[in-house]
PDB file of N, CA and C in Angstrom:
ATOM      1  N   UNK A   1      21.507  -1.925  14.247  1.00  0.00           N
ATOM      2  CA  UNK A   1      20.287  -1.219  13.921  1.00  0.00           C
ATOM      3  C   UNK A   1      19.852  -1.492  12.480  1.00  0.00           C
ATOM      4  N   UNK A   2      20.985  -1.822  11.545  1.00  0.00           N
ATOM      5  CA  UNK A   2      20.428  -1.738  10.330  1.00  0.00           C
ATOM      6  C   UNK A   2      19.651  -2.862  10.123  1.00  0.00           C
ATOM      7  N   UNK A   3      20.424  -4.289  10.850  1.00  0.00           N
ATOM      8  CA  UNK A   3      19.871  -5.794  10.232  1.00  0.00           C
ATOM      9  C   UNK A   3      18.228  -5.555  10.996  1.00  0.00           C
ATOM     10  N   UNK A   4      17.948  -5.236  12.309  1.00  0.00           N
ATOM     11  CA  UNK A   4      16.992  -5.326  12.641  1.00  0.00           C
ATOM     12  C   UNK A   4      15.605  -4.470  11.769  1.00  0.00           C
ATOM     13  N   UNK A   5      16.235  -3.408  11.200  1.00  0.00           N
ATOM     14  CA  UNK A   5      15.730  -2.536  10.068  1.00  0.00           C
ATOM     15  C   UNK A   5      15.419  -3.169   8.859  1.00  0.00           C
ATOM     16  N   UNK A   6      16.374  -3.964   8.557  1.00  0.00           N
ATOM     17  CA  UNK A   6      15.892  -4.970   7.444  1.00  0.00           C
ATOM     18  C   UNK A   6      15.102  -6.438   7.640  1.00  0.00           C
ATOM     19  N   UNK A   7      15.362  -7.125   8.507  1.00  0.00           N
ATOM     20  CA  UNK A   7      14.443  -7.367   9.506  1.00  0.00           C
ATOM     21  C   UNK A   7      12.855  -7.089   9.211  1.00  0.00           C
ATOM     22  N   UNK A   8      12.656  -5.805   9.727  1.00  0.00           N
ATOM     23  CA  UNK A   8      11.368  -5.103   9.706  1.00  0.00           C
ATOM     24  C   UNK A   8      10.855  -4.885   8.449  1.00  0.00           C
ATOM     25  N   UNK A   9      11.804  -4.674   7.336  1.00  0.00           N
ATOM     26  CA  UNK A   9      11.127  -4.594   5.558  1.00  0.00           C
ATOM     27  C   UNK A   9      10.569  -5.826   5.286  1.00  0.00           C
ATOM     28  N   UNK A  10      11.503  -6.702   5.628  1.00  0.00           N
ATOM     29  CA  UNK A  10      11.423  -8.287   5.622  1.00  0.00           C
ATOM     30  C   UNK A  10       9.470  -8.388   6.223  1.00  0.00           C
ATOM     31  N   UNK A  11       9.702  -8.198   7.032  1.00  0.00           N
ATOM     32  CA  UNK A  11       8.577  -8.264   7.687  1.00  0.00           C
ATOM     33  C   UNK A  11       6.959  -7.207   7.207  1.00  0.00           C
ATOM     34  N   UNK A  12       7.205  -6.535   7.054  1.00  0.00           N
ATOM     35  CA  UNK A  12       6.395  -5.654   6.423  1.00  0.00           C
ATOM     36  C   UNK A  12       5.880  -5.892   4.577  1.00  0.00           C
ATOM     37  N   UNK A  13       7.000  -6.358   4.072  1.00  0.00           N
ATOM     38  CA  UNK A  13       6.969  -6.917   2.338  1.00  0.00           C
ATOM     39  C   UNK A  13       6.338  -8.123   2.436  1.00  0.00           C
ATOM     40  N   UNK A  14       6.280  -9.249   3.502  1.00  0.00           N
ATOM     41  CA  UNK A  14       5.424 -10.113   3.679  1.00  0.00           C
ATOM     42  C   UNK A  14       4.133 -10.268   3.838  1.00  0.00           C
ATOM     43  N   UNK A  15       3.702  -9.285   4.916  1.00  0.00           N
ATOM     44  CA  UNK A  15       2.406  -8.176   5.057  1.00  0.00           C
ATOM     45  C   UNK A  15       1.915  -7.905   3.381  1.00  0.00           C
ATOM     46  N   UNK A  16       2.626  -6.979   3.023  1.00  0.00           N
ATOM     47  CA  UNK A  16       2.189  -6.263   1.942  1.00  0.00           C
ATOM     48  C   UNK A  16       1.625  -7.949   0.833  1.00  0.00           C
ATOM     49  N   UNK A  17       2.772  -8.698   0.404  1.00  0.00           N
ATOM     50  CA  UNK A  17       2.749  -9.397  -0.177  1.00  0.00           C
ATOM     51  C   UNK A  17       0.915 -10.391   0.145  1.00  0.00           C
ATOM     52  N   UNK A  18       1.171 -10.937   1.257  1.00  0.00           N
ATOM     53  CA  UNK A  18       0.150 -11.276   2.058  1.00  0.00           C
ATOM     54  C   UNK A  18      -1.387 -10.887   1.438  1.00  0.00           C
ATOM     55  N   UNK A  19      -1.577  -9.547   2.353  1.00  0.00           N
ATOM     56  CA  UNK A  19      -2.645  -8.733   2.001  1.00  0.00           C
ATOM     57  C   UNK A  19      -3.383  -8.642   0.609  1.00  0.00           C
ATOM     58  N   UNK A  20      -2.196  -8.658  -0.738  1.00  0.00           N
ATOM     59  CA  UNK A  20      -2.141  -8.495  -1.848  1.00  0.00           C
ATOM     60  C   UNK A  20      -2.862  -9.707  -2.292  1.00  0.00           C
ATOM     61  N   UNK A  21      -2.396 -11.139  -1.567  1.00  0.00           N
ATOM     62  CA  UNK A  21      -3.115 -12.539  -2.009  1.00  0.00           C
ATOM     63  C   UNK A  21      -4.823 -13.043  -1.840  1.00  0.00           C
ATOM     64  N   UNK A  22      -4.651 -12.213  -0.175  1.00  0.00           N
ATOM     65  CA  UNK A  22      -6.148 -12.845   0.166  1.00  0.00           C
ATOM     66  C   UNK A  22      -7.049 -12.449  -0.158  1.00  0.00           C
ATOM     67  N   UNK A  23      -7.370 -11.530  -1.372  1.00  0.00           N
ATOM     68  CA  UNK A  23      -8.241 -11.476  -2.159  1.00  0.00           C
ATOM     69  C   UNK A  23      -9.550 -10.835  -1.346  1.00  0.00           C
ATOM     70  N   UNK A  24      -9.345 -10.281  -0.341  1.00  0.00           N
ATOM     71  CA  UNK A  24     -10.396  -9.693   0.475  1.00  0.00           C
ATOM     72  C   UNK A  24     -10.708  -8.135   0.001  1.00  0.00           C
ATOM     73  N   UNK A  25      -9.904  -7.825  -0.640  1.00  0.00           N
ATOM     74  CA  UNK A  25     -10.018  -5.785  -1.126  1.00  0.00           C
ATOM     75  C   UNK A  25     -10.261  -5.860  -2.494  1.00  0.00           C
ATOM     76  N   UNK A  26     -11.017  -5.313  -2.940  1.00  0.00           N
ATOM     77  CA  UNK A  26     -11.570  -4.940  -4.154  1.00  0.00           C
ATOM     78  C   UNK A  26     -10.291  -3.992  -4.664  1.00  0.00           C
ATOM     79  N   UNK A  27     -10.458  -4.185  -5.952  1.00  0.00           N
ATOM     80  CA  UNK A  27      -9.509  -3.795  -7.221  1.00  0.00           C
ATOM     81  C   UNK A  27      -9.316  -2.100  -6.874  1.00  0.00           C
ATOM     82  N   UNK A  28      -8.372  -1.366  -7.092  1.00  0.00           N
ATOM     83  CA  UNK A  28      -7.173  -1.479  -7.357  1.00  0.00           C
ATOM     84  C   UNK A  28      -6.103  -1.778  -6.091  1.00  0.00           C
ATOM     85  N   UNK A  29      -6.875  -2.270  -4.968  1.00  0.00           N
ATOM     86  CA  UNK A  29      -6.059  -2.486  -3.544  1.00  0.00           C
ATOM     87  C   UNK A  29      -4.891  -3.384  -3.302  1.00  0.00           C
ATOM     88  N   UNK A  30      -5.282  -4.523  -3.972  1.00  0.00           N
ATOM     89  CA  UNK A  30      -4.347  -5.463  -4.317  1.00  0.00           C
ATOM     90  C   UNK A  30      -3.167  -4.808  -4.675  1.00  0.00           C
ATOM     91  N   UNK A  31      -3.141  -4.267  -6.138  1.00  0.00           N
ATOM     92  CA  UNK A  31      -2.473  -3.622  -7.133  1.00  0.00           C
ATOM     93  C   UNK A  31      -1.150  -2.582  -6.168  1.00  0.00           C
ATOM     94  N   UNK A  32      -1.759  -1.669  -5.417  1.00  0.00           N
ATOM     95  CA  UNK A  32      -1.347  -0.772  -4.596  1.00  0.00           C
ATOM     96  C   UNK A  32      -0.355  -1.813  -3.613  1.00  0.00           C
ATOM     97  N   UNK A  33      -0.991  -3.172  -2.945  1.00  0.00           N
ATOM     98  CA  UNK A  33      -0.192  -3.682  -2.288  1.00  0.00           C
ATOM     99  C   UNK A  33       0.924  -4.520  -3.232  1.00  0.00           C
ATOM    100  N   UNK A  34       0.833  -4.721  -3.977  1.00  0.00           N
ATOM    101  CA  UNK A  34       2.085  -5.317  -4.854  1.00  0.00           C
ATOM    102  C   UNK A  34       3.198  -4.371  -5.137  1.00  0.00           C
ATOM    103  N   UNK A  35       2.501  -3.473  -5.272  1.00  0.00           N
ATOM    104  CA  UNK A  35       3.559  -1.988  -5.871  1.00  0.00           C
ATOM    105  C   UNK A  35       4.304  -1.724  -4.491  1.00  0.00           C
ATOM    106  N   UNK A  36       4.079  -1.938  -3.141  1.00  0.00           N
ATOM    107  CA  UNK A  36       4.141  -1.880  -2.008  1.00  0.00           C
ATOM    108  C   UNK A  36       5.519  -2.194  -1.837  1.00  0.00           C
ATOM    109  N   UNK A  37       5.353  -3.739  -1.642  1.00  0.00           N
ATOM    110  CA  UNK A  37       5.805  -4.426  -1.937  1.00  0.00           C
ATOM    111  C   UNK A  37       7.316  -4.489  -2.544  1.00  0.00           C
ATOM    112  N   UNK A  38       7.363  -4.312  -4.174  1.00  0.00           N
ATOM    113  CA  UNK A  38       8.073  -3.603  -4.831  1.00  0.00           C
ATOM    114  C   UNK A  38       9.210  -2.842  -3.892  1.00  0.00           C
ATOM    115  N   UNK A  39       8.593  -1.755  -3.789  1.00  0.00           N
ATOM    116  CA  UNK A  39       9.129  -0.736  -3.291  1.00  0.00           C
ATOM    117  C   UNK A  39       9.892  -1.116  -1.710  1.00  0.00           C
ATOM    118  N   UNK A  40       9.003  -1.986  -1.144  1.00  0.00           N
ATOM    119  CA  UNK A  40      10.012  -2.421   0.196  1.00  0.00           C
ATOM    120  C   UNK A  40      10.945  -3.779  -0.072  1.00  0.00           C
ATOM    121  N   UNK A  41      11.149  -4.175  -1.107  1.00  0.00           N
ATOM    122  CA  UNK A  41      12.328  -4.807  -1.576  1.00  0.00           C
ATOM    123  C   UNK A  41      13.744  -4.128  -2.271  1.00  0.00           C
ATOM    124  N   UNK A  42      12.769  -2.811  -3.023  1.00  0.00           N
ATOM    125  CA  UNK A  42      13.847  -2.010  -3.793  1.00  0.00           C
ATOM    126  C   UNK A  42      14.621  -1.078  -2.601  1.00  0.00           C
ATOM    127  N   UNK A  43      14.089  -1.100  -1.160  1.00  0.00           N
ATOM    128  CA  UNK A  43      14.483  -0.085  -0.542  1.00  0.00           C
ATOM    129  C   UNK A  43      14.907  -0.760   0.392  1.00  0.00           C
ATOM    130  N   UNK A  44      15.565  -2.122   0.616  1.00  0.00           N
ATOM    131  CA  UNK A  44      15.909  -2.820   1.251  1.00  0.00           C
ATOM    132  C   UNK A  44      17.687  -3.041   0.703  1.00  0.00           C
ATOM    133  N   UNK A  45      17.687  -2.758  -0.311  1.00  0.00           N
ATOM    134  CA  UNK A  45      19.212  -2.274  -1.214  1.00  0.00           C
ATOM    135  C   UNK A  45      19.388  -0.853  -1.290  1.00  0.00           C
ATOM    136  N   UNK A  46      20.886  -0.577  -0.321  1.00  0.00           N
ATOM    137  CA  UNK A  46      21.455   0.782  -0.890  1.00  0.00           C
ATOM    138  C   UNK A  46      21.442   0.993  -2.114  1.00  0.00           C
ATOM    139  N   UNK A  47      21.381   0.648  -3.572  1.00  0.00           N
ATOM    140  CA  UNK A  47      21.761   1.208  -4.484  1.00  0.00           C
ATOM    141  C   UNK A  47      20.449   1.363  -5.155  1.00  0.00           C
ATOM    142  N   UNK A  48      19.102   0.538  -4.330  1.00  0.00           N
ATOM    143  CA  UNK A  48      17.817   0.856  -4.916  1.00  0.00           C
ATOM    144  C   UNK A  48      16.735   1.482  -3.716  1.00  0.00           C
ATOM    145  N   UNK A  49      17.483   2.397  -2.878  1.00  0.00           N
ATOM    146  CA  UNK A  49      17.087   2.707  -1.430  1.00  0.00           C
ATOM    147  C   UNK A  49      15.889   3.972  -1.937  1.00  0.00           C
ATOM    148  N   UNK A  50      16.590   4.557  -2.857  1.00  0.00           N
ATOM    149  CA  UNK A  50      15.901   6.132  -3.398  1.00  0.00           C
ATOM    150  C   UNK A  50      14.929   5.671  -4.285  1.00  0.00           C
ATOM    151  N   UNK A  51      15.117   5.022  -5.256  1.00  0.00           N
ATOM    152  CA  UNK A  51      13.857   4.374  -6.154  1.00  0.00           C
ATOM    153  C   UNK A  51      12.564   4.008  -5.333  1.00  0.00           C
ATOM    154  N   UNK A  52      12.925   2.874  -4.078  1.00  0.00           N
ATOM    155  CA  UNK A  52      12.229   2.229  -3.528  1.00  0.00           C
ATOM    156  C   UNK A  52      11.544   3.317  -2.523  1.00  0.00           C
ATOM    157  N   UNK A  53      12.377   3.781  -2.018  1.00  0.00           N
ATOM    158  CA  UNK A  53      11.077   5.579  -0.845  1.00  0.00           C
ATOM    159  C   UNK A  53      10.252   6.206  -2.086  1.00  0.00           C
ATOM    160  N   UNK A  54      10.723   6.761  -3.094  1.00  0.00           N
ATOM    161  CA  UNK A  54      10.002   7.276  -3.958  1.00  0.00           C
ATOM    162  C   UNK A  54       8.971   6.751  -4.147  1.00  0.00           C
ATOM    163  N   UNK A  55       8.792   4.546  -4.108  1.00  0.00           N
ATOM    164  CA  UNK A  55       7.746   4.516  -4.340  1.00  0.00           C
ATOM    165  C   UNK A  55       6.911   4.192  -3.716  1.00  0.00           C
ATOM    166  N   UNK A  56       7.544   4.057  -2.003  1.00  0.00           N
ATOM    167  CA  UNK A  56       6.993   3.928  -1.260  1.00  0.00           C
ATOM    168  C   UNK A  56       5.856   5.083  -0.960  1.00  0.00           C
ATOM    169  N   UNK A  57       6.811   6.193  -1.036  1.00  0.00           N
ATOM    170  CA  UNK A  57       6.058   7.713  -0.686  1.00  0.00           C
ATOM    171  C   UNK A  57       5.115   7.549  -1.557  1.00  0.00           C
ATOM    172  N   UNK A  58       5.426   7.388  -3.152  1.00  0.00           N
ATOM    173  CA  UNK A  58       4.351   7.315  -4.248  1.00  0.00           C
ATOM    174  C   UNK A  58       3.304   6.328  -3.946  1.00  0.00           C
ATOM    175  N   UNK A  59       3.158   5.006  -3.202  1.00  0.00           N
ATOM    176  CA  UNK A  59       1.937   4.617  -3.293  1.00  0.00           C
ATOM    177  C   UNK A  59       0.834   5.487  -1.625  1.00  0.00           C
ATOM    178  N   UNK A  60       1.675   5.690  -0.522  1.00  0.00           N
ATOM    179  CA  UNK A  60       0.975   5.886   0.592  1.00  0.00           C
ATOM    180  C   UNK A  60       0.142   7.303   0.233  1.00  0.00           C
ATOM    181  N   UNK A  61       0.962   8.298  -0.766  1.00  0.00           N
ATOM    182  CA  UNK A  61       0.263   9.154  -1.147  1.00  0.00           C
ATOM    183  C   UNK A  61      -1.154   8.627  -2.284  1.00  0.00           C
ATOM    184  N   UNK A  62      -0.946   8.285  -3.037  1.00  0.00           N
ATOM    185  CA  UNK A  62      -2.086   7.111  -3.600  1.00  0.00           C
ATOM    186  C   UNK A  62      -3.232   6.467  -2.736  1.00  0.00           C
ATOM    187  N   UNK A  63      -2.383   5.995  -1.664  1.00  0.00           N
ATOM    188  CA  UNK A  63      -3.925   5.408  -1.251  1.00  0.00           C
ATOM    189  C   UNK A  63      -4.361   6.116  -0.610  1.00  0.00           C
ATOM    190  N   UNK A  64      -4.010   7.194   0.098  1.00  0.00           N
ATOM    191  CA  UNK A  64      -4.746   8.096   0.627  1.00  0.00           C
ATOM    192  C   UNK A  64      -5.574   8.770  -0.201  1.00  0.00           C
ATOM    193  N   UNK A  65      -5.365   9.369  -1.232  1.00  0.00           N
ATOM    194  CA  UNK A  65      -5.742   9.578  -2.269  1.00  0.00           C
ATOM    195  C   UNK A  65      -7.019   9.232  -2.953  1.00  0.00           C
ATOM    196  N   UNK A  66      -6.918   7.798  -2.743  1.00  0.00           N
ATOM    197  CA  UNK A  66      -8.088   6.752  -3.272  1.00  0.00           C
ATOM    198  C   UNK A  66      -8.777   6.583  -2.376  1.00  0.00           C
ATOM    199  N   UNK A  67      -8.543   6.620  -0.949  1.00  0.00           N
ATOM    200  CA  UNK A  67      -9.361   5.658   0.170  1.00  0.00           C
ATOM    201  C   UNK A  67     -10.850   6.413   0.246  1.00  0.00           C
ATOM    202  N   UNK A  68     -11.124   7.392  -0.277  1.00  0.00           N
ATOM    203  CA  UNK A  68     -12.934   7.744  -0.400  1.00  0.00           C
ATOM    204  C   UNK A  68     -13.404   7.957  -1.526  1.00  0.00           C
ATOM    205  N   UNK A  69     -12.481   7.491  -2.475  1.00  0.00           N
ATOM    206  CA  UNK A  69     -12.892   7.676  -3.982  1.00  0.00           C
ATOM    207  C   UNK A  69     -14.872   6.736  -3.758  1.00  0.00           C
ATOM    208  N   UNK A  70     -14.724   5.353  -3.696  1.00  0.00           N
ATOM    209  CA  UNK A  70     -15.882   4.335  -3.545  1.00  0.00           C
ATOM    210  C   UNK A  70     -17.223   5.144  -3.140  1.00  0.00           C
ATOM    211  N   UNK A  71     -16.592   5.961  -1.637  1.00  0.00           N
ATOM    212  CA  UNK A  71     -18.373   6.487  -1.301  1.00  0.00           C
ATOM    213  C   UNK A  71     -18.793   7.338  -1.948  1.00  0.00           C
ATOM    214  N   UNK A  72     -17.803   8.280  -2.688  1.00  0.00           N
ATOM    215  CA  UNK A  72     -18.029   9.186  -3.584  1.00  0.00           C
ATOM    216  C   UNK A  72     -18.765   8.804  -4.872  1.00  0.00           C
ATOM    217  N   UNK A  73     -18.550   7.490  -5.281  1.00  0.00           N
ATOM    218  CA  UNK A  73     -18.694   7.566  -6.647  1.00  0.00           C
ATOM    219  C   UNK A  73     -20.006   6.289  -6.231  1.00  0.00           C
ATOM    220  N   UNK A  74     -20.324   5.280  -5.083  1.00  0.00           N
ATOM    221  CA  UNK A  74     -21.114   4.768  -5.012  1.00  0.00           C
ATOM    222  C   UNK A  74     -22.309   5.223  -4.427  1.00  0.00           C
ATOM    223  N   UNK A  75     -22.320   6.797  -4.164  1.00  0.00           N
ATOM    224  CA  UNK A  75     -23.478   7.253  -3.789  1.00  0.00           C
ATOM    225  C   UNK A  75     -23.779   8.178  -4.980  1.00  0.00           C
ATOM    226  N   UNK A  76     -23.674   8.189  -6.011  1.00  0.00           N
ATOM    227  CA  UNK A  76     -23.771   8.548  -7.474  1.00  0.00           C
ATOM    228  C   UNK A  76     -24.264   7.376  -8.199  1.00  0.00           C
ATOM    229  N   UNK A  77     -25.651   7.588  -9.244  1.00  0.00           N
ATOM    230  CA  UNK A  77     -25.690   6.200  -9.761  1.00  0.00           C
ATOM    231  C   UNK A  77     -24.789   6.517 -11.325  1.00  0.00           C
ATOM    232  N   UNK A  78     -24.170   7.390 -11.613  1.00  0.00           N
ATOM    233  CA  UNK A  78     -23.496   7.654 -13.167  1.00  0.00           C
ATOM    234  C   UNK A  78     -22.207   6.903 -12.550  1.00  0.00           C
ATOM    235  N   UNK A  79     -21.671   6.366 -11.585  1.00  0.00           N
ATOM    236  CA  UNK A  79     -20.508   6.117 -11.247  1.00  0.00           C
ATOM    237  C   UNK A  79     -20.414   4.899 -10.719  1.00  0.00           C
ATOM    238  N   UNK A  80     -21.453   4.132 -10.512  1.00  0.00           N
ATOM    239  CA  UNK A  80     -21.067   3.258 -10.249  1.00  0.00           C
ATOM    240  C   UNK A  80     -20.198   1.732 -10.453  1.00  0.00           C
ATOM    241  N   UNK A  81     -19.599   2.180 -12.003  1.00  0.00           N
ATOM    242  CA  UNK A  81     -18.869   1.180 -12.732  1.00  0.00           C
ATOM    243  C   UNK A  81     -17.574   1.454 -12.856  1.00  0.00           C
ATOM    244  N   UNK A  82     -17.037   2.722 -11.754  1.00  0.00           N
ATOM    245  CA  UNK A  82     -15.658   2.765 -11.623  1.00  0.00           C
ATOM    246  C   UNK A  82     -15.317   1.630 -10.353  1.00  0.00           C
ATOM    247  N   UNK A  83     -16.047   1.654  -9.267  1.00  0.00           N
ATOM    248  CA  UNK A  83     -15.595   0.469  -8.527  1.00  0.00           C
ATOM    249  C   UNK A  83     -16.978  -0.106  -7.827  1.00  0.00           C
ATOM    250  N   UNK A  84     -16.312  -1.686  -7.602  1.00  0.00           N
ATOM    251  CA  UNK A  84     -17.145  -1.913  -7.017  1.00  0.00           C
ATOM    252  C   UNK A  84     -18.322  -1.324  -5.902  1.00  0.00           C
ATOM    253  N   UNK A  85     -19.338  -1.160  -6.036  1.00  0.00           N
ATOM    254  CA  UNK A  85     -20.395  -0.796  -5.132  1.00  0.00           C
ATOM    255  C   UNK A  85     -20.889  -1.464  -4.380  1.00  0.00           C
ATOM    256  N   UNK A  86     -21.244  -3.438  -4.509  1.00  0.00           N
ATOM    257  CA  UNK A  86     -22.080  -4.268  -3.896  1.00  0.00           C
ATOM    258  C   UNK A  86     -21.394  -4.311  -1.945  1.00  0.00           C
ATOM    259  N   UNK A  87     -22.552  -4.621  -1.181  1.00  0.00           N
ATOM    260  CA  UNK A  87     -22.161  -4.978   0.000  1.00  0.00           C
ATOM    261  C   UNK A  87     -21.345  -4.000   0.708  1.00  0.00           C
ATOM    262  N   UNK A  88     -19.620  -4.589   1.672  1.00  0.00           N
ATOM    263  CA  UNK A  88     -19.221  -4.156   1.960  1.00  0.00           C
ATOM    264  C   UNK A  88     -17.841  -3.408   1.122  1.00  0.00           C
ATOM    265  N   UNK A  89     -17.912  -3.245   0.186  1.00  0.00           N
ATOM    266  CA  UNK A  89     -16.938  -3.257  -0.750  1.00  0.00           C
ATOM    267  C   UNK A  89     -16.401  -1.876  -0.991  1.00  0.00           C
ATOM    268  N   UNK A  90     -17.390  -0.732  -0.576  1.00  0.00           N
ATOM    269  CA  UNK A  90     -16.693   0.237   0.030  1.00  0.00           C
ATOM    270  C   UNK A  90     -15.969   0.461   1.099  1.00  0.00           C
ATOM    271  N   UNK A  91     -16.515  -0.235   2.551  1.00  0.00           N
ATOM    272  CA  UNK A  91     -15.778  -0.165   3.410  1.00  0.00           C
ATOM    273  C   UNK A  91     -14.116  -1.021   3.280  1.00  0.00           C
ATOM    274  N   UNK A  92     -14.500  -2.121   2.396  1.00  0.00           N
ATOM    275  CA  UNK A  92     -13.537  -3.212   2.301  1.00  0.00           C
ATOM    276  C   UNK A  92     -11.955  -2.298   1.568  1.00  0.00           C
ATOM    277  N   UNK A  93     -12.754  -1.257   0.794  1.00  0.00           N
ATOM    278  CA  UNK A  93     -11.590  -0.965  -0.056  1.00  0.00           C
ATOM    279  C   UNK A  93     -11.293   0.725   0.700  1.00  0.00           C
ATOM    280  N   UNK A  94     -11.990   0.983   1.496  1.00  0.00           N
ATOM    281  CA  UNK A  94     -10.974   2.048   2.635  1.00  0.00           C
ATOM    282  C   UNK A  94      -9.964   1.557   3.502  1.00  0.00           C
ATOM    283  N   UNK A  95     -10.651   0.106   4.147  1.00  0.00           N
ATOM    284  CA  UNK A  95      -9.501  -0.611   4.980  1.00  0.00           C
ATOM    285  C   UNK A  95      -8.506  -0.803   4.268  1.00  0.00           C
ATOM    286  N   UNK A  96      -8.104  -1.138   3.015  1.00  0.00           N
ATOM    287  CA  UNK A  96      -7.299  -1.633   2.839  1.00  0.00           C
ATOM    288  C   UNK A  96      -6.519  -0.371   1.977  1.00  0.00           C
ATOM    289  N   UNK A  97      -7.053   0.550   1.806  1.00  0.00           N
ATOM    290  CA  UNK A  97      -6.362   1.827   1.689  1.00  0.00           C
ATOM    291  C   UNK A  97      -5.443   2.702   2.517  1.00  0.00           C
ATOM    292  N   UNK A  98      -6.119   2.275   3.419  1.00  0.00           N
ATOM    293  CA  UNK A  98      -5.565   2.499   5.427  1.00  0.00           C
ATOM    294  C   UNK A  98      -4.684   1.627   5.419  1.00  0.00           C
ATOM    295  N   UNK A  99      -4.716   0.186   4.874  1.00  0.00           N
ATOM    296  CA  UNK A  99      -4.041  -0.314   5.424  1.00  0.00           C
ATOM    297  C   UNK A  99      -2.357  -0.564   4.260  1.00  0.00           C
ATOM    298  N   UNK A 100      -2.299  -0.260   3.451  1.00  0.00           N
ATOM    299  CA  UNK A 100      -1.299  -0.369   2.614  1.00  0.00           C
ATOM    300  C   UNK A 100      -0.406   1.402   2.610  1.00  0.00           C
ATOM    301  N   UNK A 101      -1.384   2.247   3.144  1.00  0.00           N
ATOM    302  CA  UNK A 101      -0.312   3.486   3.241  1.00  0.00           C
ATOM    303  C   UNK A 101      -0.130   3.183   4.612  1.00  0.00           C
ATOM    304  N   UNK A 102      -0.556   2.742   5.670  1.00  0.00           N
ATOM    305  CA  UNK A 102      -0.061   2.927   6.826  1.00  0.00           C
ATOM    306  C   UNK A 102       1.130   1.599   6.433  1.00  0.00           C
ATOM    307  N   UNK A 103       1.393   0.560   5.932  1.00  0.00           N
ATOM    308  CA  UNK A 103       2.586  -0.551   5.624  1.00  0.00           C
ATOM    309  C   UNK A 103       3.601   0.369   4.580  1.00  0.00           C
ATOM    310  N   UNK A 104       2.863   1.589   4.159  1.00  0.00           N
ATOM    311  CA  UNK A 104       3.933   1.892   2.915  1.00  0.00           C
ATOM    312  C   UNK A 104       4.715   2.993   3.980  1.00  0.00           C
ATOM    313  N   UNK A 105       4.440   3.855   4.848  1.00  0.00           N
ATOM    314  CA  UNK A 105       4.488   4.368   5.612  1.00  0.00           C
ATOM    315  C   UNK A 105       5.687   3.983   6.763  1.00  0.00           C
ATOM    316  N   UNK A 106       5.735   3.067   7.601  1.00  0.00           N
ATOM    317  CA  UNK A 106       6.579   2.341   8.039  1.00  0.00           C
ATOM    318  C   UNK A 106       7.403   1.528   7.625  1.00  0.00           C
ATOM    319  N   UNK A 107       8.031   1.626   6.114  1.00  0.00           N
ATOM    320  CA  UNK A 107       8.508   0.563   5.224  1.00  0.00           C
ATOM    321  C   UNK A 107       9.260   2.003   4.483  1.00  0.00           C
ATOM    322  N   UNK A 108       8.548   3.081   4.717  1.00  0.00           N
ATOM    323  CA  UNK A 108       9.777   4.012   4.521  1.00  0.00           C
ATOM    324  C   UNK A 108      10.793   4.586   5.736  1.00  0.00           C
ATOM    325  N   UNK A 109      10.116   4.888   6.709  1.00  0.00           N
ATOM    326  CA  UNK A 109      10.511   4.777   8.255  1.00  0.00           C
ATOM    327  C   UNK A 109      11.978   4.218   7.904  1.00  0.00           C
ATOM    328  N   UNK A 110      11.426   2.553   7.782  1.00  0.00           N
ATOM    329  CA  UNK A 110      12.702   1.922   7.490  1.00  0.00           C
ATOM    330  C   UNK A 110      13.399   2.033   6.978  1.00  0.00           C
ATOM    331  N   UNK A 111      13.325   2.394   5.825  1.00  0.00           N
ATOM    332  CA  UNK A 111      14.199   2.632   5.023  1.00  0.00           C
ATOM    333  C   UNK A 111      14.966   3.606   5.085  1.00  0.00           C
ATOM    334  N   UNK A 112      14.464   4.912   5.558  1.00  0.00           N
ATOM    335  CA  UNK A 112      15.277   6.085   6.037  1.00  0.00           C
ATOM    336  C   UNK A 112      16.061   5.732   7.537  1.00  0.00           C
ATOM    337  N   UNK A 113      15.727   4.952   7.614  1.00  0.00           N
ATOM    338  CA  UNK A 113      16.686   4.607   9.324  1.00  0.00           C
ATOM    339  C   UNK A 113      17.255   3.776   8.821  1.00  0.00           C
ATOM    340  N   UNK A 114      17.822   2.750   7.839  1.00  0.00           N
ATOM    341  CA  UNK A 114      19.026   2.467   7.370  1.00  0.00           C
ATOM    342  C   UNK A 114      19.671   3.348   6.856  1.00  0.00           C
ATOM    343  N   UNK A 115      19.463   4.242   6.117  1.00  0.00           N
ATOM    344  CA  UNK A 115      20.122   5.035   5.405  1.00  0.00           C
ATOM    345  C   UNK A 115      21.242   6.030   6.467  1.00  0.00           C
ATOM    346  N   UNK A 116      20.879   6.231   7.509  1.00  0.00           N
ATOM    347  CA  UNK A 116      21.419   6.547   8.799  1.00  0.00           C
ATOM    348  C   UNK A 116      23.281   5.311   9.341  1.00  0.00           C
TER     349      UNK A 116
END
């Protein structure tokens, strides 16, 4: 159970890593997926298992956090220079808010089912 568990970090830190490259999510999404990342390598080692959930938990709470910051602040014109506004770039940066807590999310999963 465990290798297939690690396995799955393996698999998920690639994702994260991935996501982080293709340059499709507006700023700070990337950022969030690197830290991701991070955290599903640090939690892929017993002796960095607790660091790495902490920051796993710490970013999925984050992007949830963030994922409607954009419509908020792009349907305001005093705000529009915290994030991008043009095109799809609100929607672009909810998906990928969705999509790095739902990877940070199952990358703790994992990690707590090795710990087992």
């Amino acid at each position: 159970m465990a290798t297939q568990a690690r396995i799955g970090q393996a698999v998920l830190g690639v994702l994260m890593v991935g996501c982080a490259l293709t340059g499709l999510f507006p700023k700070p999404v990337p950022l969030l997926f690197a830290i991701a990342a991070v955290g599903t390598a640090n939690a892929a080692f017993p002796l960095m298992r607790t660091f790495g959930s902490a920051l796993l938990g710490g970013v999925a709470a984050a992007s949830i956090a963030l994922s409607s910051v954009p419509f908020v602040t792009c349907s305001s014109e005093r705000f529009t220079d915290v994030f991008t506004c043009t095109g799809d770039a609100p929607t672009w940066h909810l998906t990928g808010t969705v999509l790095v807590a739902g990877l940070s999310g199952a990358s703790l999963v994992l990690a707590r089912i090795t710990d087992q």
